[in-house]
N, C-alpha and C. Protein backbone atom coordinates (compact mmCIF):
# COMPACT_ATOMS: atom_id res chain seq x y z
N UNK A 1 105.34 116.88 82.24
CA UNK A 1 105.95 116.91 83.56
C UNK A 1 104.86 117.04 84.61
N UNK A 2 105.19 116.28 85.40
CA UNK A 2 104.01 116.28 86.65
C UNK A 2 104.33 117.05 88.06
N UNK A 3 104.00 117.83 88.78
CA UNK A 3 103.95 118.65 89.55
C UNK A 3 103.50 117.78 90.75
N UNK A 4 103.92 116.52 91.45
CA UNK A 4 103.67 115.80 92.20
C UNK A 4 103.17 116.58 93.42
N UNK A 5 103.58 117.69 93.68
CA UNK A 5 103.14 118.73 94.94
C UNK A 5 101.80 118.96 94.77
N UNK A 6 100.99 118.92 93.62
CA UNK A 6 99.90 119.57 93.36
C UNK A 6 98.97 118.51 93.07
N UNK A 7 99.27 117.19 93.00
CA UNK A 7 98.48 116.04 92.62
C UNK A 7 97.32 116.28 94.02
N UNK A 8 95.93 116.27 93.65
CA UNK A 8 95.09 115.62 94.47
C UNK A 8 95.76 114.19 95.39
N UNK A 9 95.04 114.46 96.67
CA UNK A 9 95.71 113.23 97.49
C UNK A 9 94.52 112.52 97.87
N UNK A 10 94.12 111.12 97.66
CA UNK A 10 93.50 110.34 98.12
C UNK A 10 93.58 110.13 99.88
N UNK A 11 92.11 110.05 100.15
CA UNK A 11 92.20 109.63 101.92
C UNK A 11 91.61 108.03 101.77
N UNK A 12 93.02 107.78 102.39
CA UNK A 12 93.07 106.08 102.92
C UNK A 12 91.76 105.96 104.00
N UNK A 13 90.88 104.74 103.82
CA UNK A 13 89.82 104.00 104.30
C UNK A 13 90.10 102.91 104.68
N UNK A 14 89.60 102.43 105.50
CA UNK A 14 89.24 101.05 106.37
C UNK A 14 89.97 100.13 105.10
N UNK A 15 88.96 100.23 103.95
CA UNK A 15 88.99 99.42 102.68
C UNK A 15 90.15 99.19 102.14
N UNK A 16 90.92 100.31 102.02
CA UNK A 16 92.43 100.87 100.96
C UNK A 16 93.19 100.74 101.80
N UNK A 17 92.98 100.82 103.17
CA UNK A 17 94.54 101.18 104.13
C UNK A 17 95.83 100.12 103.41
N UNK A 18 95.60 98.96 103.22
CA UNK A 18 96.21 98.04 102.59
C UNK A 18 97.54 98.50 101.73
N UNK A 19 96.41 98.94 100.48
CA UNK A 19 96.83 99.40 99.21
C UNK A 19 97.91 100.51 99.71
N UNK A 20 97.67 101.68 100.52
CA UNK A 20 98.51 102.84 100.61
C UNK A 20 99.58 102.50 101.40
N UNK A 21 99.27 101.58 102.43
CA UNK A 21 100.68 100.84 102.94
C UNK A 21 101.41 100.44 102.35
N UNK A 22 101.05 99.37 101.41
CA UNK A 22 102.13 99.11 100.21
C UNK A 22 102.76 100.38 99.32
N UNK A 23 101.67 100.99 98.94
CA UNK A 23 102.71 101.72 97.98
C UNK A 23 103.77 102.87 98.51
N UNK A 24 103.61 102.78 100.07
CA UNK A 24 104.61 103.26 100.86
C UNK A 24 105.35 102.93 101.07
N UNK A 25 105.73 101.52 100.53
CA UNK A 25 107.33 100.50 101.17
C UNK A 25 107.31 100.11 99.27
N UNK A 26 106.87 100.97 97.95
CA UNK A 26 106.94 100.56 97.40
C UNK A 26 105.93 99.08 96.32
N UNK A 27 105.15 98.87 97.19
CA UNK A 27 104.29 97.67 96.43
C UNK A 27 102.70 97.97 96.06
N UNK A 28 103.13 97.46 94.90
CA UNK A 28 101.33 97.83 94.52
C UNK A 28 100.37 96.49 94.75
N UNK A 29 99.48 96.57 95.85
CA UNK A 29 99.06 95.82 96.49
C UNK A 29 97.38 95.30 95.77
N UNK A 30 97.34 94.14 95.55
CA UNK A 30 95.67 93.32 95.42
C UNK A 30 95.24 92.51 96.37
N UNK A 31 93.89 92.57 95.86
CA UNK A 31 93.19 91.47 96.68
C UNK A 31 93.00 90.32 95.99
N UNK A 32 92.55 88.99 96.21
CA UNK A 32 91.94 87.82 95.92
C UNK A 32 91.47 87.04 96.76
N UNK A 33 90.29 86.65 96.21
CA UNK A 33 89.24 85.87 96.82
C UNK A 33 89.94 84.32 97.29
N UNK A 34 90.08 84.04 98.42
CA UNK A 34 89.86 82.97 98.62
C UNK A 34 89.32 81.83 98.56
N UNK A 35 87.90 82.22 98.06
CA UNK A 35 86.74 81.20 97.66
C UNK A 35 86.92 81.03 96.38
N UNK A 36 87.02 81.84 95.17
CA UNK A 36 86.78 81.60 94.18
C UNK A 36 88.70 81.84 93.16
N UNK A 37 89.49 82.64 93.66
CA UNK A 37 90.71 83.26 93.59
C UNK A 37 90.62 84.07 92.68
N UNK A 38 89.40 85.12 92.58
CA UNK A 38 89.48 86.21 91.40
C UNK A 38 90.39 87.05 92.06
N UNK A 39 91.17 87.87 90.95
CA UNK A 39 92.13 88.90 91.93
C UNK A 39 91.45 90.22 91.53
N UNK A 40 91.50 91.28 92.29
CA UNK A 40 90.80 92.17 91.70
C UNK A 40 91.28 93.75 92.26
N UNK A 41 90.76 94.58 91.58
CA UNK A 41 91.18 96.07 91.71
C UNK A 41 89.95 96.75 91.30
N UNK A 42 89.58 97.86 92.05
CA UNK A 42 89.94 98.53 93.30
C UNK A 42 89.98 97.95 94.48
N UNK A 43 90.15 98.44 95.49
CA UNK A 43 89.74 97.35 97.02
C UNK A 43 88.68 97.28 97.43
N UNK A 44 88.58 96.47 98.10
CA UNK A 44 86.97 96.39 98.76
C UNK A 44 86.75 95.21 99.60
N UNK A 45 85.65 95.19 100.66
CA UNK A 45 86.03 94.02 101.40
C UNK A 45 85.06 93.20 100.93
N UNK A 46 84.64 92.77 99.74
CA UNK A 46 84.52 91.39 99.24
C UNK A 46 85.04 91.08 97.55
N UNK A 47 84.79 89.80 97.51
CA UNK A 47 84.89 89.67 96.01
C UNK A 47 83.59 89.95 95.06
N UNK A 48 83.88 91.03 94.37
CA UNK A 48 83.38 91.38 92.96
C UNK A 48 82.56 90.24 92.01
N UNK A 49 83.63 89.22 91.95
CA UNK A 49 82.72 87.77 91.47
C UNK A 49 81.76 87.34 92.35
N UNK A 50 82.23 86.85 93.57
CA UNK A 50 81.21 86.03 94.05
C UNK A 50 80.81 86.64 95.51
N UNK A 51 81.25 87.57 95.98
CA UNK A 51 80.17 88.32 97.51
C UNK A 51 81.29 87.38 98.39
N UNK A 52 82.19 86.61 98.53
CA UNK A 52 82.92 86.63 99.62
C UNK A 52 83.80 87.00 100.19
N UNK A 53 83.78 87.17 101.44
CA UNK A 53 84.35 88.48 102.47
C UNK A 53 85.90 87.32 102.58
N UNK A 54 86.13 86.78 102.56
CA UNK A 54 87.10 86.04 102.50
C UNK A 54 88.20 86.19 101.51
N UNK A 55 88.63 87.29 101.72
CA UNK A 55 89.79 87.79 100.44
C UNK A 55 91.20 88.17 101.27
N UNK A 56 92.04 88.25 100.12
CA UNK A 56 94.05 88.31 100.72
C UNK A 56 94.06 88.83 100.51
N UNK A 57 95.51 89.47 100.59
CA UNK A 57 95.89 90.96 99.92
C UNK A 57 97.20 90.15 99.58
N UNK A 58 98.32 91.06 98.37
CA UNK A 58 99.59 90.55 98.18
C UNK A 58 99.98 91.12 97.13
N UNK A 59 101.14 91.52 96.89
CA UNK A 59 101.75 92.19 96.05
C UNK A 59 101.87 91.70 94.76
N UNK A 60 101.60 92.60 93.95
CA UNK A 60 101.43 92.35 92.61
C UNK A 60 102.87 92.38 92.09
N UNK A 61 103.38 92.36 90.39
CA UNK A 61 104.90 92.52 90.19
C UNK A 61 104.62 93.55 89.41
N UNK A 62 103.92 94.14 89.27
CA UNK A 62 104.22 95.84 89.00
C UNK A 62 104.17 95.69 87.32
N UNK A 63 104.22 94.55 86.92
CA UNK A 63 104.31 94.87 85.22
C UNK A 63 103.13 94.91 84.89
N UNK A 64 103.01 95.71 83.38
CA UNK A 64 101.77 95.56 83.18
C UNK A 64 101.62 95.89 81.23
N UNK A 65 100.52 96.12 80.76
CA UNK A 65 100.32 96.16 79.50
C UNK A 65 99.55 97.66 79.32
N UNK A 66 100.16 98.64 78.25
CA UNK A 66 99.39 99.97 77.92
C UNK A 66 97.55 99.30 77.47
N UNK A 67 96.51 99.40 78.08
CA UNK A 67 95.33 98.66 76.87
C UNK A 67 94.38 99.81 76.35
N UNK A 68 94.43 101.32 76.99
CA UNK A 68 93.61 102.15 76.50
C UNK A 68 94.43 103.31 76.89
N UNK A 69 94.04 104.50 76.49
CA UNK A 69 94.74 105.79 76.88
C UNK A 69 93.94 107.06 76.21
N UNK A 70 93.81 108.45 76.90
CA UNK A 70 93.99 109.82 76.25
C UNK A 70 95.06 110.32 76.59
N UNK A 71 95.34 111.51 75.44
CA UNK A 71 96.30 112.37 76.07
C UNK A 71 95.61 114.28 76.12
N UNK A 72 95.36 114.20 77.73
CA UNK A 72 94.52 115.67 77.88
C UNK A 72 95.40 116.17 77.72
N UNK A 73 93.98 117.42 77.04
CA UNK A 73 95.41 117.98 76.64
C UNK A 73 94.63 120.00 77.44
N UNK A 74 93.78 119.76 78.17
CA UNK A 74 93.39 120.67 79.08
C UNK A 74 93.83 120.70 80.45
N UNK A 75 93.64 122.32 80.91
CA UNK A 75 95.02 122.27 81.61
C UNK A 75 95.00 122.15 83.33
N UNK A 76 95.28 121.40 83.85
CA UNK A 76 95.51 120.88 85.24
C UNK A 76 96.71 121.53 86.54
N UNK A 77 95.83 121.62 87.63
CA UNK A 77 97.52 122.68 88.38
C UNK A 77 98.35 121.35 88.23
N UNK A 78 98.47 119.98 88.08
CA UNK A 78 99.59 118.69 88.75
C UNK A 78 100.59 119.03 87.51
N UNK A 79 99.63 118.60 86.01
CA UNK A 79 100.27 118.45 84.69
C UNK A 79 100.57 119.47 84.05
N UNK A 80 101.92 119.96 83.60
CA UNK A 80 102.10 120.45 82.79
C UNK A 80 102.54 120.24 81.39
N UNK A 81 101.39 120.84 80.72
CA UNK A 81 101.55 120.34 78.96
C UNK A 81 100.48 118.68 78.91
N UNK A 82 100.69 118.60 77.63
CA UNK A 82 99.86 117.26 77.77
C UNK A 82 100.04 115.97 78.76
N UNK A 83 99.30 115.02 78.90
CA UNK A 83 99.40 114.57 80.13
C UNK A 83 98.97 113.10 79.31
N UNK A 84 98.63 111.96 79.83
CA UNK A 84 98.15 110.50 79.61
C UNK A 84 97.06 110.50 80.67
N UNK A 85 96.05 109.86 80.00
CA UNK A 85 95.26 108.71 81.37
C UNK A 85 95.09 107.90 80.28
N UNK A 86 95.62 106.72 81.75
CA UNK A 86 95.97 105.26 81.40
C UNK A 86 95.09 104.15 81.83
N UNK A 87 94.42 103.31 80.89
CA UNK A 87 94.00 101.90 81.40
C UNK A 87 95.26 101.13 81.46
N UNK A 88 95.76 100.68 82.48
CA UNK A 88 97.01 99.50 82.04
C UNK A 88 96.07 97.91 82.62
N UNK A 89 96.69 96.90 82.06
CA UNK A 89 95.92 95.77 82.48
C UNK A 89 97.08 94.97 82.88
N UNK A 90 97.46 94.73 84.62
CA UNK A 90 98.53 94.11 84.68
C UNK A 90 98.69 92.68 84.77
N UNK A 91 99.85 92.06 84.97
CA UNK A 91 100.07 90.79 84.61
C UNK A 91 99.19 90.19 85.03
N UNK A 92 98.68 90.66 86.78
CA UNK A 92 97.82 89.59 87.48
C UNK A 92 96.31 89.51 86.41
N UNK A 93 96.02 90.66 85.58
CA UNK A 93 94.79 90.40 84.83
C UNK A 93 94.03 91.57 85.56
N UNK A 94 94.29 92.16 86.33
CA UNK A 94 93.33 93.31 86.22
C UNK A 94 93.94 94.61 85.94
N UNK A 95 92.66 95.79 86.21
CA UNK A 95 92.48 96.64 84.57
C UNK A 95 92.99 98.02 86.05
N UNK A 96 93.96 98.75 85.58
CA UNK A 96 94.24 99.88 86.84
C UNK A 96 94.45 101.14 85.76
N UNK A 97 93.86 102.04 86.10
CA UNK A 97 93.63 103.97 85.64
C UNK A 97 94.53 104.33 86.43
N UNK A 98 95.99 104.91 85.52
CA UNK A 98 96.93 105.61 86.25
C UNK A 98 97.23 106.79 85.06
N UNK A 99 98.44 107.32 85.06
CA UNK A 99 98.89 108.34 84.23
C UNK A 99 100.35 107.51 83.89
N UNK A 100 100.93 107.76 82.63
CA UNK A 100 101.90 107.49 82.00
C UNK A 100 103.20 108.39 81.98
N UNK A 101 104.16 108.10 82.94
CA UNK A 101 105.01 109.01 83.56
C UNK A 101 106.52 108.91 82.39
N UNK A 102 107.50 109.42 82.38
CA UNK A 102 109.19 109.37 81.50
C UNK A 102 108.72 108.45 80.40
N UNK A 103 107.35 109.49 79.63
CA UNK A 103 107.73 109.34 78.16
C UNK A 103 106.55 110.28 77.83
N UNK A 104 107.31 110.46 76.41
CA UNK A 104 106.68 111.55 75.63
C UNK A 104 105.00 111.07 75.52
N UNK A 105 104.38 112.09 75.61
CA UNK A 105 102.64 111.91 75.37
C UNK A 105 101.95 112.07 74.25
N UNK A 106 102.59 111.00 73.44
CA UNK A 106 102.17 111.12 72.04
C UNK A 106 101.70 110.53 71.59
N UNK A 107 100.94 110.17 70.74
CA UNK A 107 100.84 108.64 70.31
C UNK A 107 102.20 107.59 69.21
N UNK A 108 102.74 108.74 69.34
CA UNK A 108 103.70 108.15 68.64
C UNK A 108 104.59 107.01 69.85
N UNK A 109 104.85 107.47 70.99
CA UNK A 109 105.44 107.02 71.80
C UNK A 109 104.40 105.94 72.46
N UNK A 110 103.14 106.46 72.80
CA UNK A 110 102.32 105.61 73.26
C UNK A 110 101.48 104.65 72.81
N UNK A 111 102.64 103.22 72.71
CA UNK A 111 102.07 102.26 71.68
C UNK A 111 100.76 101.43 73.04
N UNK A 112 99.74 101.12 72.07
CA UNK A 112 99.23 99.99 72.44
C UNK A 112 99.64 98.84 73.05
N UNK A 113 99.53 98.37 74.24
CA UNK A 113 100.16 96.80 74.39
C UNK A 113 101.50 97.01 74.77
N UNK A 114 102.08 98.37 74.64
CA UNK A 114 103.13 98.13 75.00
C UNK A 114 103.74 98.33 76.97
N UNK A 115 104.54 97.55 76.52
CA UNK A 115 104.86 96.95 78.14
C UNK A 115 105.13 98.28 79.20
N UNK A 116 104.88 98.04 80.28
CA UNK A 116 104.96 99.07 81.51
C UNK A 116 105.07 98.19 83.05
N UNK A 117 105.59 99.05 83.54
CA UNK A 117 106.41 98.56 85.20
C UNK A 117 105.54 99.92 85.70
N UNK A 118 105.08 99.59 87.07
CA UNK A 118 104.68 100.62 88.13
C UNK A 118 106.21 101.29 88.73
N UNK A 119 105.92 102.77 89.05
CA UNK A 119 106.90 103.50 89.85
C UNK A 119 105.75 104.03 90.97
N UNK A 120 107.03 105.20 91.64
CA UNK A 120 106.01 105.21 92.76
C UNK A 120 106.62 106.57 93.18
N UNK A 121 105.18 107.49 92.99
CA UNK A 121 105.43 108.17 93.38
C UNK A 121 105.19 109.43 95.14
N UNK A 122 105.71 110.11 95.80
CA UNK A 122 105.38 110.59 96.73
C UNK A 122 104.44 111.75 96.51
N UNK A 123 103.57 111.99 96.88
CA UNK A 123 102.26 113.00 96.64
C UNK A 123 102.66 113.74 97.92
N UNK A 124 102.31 113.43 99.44
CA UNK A 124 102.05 114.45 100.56
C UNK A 124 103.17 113.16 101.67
N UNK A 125 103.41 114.08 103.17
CA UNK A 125 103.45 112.74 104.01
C UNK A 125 103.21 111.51 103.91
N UNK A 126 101.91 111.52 104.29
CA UNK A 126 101.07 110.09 104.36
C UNK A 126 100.82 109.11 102.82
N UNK A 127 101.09 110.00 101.62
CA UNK A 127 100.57 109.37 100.17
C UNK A 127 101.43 109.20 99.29
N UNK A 128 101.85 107.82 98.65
CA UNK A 128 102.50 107.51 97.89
C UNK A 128 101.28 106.86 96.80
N UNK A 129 101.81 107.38 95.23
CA UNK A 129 100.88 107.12 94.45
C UNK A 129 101.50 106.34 93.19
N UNK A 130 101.07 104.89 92.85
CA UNK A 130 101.44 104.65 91.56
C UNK A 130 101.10 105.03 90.46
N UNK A 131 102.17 105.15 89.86
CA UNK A 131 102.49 105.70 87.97
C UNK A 131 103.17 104.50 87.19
N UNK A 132 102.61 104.89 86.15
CA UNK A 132 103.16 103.95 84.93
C UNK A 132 104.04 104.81 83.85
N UNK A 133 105.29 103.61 83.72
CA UNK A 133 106.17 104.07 82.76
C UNK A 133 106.44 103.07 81.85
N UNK A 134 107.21 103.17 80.38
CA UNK A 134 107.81 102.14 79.91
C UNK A 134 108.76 101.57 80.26
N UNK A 135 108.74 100.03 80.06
CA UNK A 135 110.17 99.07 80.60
C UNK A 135 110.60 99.57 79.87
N UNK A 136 112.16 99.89 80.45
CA UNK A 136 113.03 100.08 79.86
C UNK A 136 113.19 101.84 80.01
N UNK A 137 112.43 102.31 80.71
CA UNK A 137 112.70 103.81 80.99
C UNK A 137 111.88 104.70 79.53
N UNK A 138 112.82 105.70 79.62
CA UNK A 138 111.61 107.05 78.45
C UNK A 138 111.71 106.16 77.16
N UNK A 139 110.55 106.49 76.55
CA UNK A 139 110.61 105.85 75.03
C UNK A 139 110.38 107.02 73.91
């Protein structure tokens, strides 16, 4: 169980303002290059492939794939009891570090590869933060 009151809050930048706007109306937001169309994560104002400042932003569809994980199991004021950190790699193809929210933190539950949708959660005023769960709700 996560203690969303107690989550560390990220401060939005020039760079991210983007990203935290979206996940305030709900959308988990990327960039892509115009020049070359890599899409990419984290933000930043160029492309990662090729150095051009010429990049979009646009909403991703939130699905994504489990591709790495721990489950800490040391103890945090947000998490209580064991917890996930998550590599998920979503549809668009890139690789996002979140936590694995409505399901057990096991490995029994936490298959490899298996499928996940972004939720969204509220941290403070200003911060809405995405989490990953399984399609289809708790597993």
């Amino acid at each position: 169980m996560i203690d969303f009151s107690k989550v560390t809050t990220p401060t939005p930048t020039p760079e991210t303002a983007h990203f935290f706007q979206g996940t305030a109306i709900g959308e988990l937001r990327l960039q892509r290059c115009d020049l070359c169309h890599e899409v990419y994560f984290p933000p930043r104002p160029f492309c990662p492939a090729c150095g051009s400042k010429a990049v979009s932003v646009f909403a991703a569809c939130g699905q994504g794939r489990l591709l790495s994980y721990v489950i800490n199991h040391r103890p945090h004021p947000a998490f209580e009891g064991p917890y996930a950190i998550a590599i998920v790699v979503l549809e668009e193809g890139v690789k996002m570090m979140s936590n694995i929210i409505n399901s057990a933190q096991t490995p029994e539950a936490l298959r490899l590869d298996m499928p996940l949708q972004v939720v969204f959660r509220t941290i403070s005023d200003d911060i809405v933060l995405p989490y990953f769960e399984p399609v289809g709700g708790d597993s």
